[in-house]
Every structure is written in structure tokens, then in C-alpha cells.
PDB file of N, CA and C in Angstrom:
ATOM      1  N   UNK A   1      59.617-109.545-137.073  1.00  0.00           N
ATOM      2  CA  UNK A   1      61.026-109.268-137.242  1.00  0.00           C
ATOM      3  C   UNK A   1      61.242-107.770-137.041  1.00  0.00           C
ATOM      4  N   UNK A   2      62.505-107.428-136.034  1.00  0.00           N
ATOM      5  CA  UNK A   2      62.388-106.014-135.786  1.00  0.00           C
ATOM      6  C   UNK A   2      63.471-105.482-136.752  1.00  0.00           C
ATOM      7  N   UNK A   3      63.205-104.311-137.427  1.00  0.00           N
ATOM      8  CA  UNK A   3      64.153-103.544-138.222  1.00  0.00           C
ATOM      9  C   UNK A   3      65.359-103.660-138.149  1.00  0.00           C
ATOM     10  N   UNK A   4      65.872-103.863-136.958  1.00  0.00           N
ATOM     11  CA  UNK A   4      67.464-104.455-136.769  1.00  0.00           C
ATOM     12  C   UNK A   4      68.032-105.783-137.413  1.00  0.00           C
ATOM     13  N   UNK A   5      67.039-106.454-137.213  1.00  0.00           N
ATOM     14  CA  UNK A   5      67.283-108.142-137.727  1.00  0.00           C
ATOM     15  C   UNK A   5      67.023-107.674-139.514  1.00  0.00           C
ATOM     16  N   UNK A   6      66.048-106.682-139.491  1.00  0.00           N
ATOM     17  CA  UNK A   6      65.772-106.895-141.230  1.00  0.00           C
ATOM     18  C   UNK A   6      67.153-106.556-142.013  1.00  0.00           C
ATOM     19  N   UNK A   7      67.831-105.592-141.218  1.00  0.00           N
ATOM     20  CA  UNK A   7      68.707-104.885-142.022  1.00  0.00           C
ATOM     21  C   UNK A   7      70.048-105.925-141.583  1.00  0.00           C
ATOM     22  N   UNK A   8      70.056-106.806-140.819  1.00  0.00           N
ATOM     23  CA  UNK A   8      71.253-107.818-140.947  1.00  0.00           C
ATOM     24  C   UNK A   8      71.241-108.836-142.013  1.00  0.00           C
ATOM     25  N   UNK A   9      69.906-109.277-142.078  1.00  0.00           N
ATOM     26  CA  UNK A   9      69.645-110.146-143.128  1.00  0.00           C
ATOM     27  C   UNK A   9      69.691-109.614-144.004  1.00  0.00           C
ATOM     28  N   UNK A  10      69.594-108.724-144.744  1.00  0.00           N
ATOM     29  CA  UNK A  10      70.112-107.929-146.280  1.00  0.00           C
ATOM     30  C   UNK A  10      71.222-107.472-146.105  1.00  0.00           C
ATOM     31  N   UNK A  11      71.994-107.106-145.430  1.00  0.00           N
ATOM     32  CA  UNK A  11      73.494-107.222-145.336  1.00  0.00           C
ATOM     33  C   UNK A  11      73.983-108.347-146.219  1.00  0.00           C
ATOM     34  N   UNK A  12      73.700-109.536-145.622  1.00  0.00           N
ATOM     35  CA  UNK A  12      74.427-110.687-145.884  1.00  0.00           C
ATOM     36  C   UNK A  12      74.546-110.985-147.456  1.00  0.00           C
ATOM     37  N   UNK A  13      75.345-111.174-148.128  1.00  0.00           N
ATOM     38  CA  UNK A  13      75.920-111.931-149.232  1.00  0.00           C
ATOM     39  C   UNK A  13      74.414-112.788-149.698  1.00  0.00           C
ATOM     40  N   UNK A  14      74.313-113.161-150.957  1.00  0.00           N
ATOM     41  CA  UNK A  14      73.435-113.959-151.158  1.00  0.00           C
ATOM     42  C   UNK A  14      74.168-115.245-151.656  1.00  0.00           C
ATOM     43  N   UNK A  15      73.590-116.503-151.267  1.00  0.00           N
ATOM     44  CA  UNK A  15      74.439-117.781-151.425  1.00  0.00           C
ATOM     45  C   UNK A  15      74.775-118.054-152.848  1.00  0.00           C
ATOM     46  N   UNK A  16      75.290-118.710-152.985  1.00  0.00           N
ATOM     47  CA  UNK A  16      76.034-119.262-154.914  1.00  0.00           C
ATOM     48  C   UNK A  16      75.011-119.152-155.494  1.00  0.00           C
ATOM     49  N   UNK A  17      74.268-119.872-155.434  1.00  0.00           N
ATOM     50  CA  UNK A  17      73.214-120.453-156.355  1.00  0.00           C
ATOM     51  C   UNK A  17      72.126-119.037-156.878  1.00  0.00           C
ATOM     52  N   UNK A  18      71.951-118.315-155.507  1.00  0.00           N
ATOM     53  CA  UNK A  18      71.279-116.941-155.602  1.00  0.00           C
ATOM     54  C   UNK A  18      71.735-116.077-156.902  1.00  0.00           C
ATOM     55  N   UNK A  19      72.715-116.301-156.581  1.00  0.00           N
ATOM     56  CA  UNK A  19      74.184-115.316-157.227  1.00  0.00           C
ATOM     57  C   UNK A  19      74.071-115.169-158.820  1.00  0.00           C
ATOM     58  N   UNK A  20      74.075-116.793-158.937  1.00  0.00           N
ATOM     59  CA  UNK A  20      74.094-117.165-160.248  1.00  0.00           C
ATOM     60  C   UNK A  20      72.409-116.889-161.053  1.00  0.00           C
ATOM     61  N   UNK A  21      71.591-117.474-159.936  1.00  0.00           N
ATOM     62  CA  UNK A  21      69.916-117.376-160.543  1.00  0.00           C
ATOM     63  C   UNK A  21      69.851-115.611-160.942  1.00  0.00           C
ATOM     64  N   UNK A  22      70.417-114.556-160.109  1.00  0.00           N
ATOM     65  CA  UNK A  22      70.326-113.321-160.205  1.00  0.00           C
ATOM     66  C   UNK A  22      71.181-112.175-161.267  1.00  0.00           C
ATOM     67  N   UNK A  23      72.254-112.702-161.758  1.00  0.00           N
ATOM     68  CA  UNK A  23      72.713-113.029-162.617  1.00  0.00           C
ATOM     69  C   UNK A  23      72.188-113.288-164.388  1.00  0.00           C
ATOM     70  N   UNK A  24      71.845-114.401-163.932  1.00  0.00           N
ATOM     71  CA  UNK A  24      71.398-114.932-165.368  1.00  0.00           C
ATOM     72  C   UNK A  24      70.239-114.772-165.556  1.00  0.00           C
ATOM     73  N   UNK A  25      68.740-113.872-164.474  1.00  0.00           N
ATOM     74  CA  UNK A  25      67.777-112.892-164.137  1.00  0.00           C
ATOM     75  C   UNK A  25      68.483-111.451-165.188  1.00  0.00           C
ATOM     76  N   UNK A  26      69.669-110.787-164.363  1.00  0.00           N
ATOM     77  CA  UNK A  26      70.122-109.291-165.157  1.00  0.00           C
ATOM     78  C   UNK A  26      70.029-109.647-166.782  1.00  0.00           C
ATOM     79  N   UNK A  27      71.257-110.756-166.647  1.00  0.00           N
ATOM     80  CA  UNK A  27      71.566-110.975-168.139  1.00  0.00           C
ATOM     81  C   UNK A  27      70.699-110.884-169.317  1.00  0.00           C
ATOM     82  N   UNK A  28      69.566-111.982-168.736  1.00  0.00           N
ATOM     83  CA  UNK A  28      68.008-112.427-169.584  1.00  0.00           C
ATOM     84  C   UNK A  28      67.218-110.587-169.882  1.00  0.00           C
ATOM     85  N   UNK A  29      67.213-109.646-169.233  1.00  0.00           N
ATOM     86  CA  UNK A  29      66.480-108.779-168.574  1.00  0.00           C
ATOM     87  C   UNK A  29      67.479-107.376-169.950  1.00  0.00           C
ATOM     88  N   UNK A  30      68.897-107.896-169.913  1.00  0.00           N
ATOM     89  CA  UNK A  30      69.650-106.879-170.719  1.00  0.00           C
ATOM     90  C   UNK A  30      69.530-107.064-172.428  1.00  0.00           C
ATOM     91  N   UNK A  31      69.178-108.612-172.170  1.00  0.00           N
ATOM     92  CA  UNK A  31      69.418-108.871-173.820  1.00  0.00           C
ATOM     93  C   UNK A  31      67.775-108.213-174.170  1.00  0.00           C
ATOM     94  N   UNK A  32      66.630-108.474-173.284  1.00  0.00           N
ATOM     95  CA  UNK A  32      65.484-108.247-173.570  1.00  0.00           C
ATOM     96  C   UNK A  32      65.354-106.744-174.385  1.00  0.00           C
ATOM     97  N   UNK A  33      66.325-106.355-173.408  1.00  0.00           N
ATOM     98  CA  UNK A  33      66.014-104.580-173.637  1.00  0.00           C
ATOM     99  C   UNK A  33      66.624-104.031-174.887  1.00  0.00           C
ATOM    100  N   UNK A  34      68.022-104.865-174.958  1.00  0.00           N
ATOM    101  CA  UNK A  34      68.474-104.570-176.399  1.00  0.00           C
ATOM    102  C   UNK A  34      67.754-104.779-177.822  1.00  0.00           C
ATOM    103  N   UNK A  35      67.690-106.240-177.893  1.00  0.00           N
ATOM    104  CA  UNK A  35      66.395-106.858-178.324  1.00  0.00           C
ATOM    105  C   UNK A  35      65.184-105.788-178.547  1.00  0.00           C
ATOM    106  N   UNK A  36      64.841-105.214-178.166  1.00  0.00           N
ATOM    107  CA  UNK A  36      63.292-104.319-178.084  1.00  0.00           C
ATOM    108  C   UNK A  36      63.806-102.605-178.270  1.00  0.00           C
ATOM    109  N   UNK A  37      64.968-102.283-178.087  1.00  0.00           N
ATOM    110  CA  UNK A  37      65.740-100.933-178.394  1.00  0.00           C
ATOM    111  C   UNK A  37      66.405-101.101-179.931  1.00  0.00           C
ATOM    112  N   UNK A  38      66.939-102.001-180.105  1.00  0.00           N
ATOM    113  CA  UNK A  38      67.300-101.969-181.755  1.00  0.00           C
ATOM    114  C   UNK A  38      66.277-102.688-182.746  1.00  0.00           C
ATOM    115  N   UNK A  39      65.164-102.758-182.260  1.00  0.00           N
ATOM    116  CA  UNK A  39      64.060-102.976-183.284  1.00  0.00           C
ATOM    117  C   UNK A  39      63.121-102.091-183.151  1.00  0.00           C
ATOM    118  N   UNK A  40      63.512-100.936-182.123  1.00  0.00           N
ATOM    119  CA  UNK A  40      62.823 -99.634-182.482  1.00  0.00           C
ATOM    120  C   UNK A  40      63.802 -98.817-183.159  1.00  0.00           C
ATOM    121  N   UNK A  41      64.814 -98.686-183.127  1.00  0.00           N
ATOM    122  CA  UNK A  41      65.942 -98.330-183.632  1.00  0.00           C
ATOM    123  C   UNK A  41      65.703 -98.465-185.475  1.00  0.00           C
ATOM    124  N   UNK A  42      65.726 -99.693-185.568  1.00  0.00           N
ATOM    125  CA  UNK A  42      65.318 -99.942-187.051  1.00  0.00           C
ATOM    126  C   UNK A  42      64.305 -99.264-187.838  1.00  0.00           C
ATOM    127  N   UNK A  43      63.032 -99.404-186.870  1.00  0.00           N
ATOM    128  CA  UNK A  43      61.962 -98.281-187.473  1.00  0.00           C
ATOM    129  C   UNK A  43      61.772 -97.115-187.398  1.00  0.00           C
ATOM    130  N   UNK A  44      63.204 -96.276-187.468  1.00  0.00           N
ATOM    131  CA  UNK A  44      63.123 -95.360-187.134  1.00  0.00           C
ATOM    132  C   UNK A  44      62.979 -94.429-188.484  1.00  0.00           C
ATOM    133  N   UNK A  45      62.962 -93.478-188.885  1.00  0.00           N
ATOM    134  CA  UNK A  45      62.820 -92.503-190.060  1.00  0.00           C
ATOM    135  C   UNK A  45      64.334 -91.872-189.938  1.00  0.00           C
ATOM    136  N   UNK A  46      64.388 -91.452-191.545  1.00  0.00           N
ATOM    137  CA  UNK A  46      65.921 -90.856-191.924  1.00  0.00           C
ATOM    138  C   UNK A  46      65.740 -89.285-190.673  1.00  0.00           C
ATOM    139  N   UNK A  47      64.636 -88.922-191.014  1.00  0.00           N
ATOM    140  CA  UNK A  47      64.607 -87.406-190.272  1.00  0.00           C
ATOM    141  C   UNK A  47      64.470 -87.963-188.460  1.00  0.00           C
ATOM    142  N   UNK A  48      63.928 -89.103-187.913  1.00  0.00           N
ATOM    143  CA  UNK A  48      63.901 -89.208-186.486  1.00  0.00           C
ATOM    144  C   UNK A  48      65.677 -89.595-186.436  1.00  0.00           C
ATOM    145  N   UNK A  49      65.944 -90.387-187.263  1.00  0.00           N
ATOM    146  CA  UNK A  49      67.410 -90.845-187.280  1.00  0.00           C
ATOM    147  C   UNK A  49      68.670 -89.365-186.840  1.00  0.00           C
ATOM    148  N   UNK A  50      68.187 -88.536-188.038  1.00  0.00           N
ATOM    149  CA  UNK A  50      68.886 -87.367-187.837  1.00  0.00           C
ATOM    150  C   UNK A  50      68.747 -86.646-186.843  1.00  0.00           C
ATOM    151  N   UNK A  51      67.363 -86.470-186.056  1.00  0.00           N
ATOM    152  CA  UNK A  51      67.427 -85.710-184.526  1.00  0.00           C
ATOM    153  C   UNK A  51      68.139 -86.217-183.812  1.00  0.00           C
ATOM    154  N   UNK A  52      68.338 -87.687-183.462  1.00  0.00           N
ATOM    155  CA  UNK A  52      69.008 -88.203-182.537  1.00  0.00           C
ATOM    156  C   UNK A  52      70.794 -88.268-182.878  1.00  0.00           C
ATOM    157  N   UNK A  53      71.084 -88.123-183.850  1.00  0.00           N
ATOM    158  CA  UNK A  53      72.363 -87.903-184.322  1.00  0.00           C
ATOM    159  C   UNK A  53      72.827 -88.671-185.154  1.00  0.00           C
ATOM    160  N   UNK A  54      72.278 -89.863-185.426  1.00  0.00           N
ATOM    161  CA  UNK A  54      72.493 -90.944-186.264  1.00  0.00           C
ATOM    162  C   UNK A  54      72.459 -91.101-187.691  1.00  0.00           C
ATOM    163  N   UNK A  55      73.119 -91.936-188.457  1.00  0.00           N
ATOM    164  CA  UNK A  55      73.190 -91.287-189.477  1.00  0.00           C
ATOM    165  C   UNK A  55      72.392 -93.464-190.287  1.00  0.00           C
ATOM    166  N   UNK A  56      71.953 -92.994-190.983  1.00  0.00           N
ATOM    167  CA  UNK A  56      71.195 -94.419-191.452  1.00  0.00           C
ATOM    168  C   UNK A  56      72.234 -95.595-191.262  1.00  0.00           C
ATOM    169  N   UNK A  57      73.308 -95.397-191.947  1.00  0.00           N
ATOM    170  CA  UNK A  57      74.169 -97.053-192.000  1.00  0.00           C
ATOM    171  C   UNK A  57      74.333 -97.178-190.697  1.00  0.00           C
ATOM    172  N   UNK A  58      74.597 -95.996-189.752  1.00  0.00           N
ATOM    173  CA  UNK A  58      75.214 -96.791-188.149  1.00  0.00           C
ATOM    174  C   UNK A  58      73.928 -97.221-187.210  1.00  0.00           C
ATOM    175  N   UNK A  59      72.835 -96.830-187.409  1.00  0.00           N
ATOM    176  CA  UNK A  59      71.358 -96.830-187.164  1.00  0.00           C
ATOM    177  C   UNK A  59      71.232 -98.367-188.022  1.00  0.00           C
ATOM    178  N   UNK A  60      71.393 -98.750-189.113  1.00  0.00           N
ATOM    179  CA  UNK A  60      71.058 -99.716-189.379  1.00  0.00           C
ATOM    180  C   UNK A  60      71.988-101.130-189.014  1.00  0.00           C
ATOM    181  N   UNK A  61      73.602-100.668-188.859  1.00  0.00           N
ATOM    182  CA  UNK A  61      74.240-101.691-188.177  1.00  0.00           C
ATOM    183  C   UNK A  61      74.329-102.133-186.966  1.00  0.00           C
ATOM    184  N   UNK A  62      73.684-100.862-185.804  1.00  0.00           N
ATOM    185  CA  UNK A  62      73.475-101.396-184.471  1.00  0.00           C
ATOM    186  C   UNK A  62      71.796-102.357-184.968  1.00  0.00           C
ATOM    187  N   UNK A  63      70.790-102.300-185.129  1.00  0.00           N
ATOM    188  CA  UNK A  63      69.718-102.430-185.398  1.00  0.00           C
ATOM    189  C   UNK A  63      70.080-103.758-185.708  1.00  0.00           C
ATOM    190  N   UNK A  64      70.808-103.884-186.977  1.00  0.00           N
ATOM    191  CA  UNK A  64      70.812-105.367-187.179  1.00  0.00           C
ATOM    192  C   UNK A  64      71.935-106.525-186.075  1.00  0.00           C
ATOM    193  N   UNK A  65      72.482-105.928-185.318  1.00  0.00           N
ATOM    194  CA  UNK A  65      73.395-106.404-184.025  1.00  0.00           C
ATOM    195  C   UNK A  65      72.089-107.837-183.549  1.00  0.00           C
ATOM    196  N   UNK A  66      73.108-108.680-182.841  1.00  0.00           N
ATOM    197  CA  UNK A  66      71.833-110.098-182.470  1.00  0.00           C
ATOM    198  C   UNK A  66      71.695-109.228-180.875  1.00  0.00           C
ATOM    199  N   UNK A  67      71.038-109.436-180.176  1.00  0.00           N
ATOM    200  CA  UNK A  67      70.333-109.451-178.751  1.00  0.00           C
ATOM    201  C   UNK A  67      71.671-109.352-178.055  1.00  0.00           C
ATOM    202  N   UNK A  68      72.680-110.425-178.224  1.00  0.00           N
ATOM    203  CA  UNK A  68      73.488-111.137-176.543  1.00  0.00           C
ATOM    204  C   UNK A  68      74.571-110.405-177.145  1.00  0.00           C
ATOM    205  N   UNK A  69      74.882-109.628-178.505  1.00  0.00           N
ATOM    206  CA  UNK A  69      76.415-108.405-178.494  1.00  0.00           C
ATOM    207  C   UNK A  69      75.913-107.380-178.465  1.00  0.00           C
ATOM    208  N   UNK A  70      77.313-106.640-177.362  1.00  0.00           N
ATOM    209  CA  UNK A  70      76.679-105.762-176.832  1.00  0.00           C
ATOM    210  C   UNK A  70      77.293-104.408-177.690  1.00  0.00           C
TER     211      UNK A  70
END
């Protein structure tokens, strides 16, 4: 396949189904990260809390947030 053809075929739109599988790929991929950022979040120390600007209750109410709110 010559470089011309490669770059038409990634042009193109990806079909429904793509769309949706890629999609609900990001989605799965965002909750993961939240998920794994507010349970480091939680273990964090009053003094690491305070470098970053945070103050314990708002550190502890994102922390306790579920995965899928954002």
C-alpha cells in the first residue's frame, strides 16, 4: 500500500459500530483513571494534601466520588 492510499484510508470516518466500540474503549479507559487517581488521592497525607492545595474534606469528597461521576 503506497502512502497515498494509507492516508485516504485514515481520512475516512470510522463505521457505527467502530464509533461506538471506540467510545465505550475512551469511556472504560476514563473511569479506570479516575478510579486509580482518587484512591491515590485518598492516601494522601494532611501535609502532601496541603502542597497540592487541598484541603482534607475536599480531598476526601472527591476521593470518595464512584468511578463513572465525573
Amino acid at each position: 500500500m503506497s502512502l497515498s492510499e494509507a492516508l485516504v484510508l485514515s481520512a475516512r470516518p470510522l463505521p457505527p459500530v467502530s464509533r461506538v466500540i471506540v467510545s465505550l474503549a475512551l469511556a472504560v479507559a476514563n473511569w479506570e483513571l479516575r478510579h486509580r487517581t482518587r484512591k491515590q488521592l485518598g492516601g494522601l497525607s494532611t501535609h502532601q494534601l496541603k502542597d497540592i492545595g487541598l484541603d482534607p474534606m475536599t480531598a476526601s469528597a472527591e476521593a470518595t466520588k464512584p468511578f463513572w461521576q465525573a
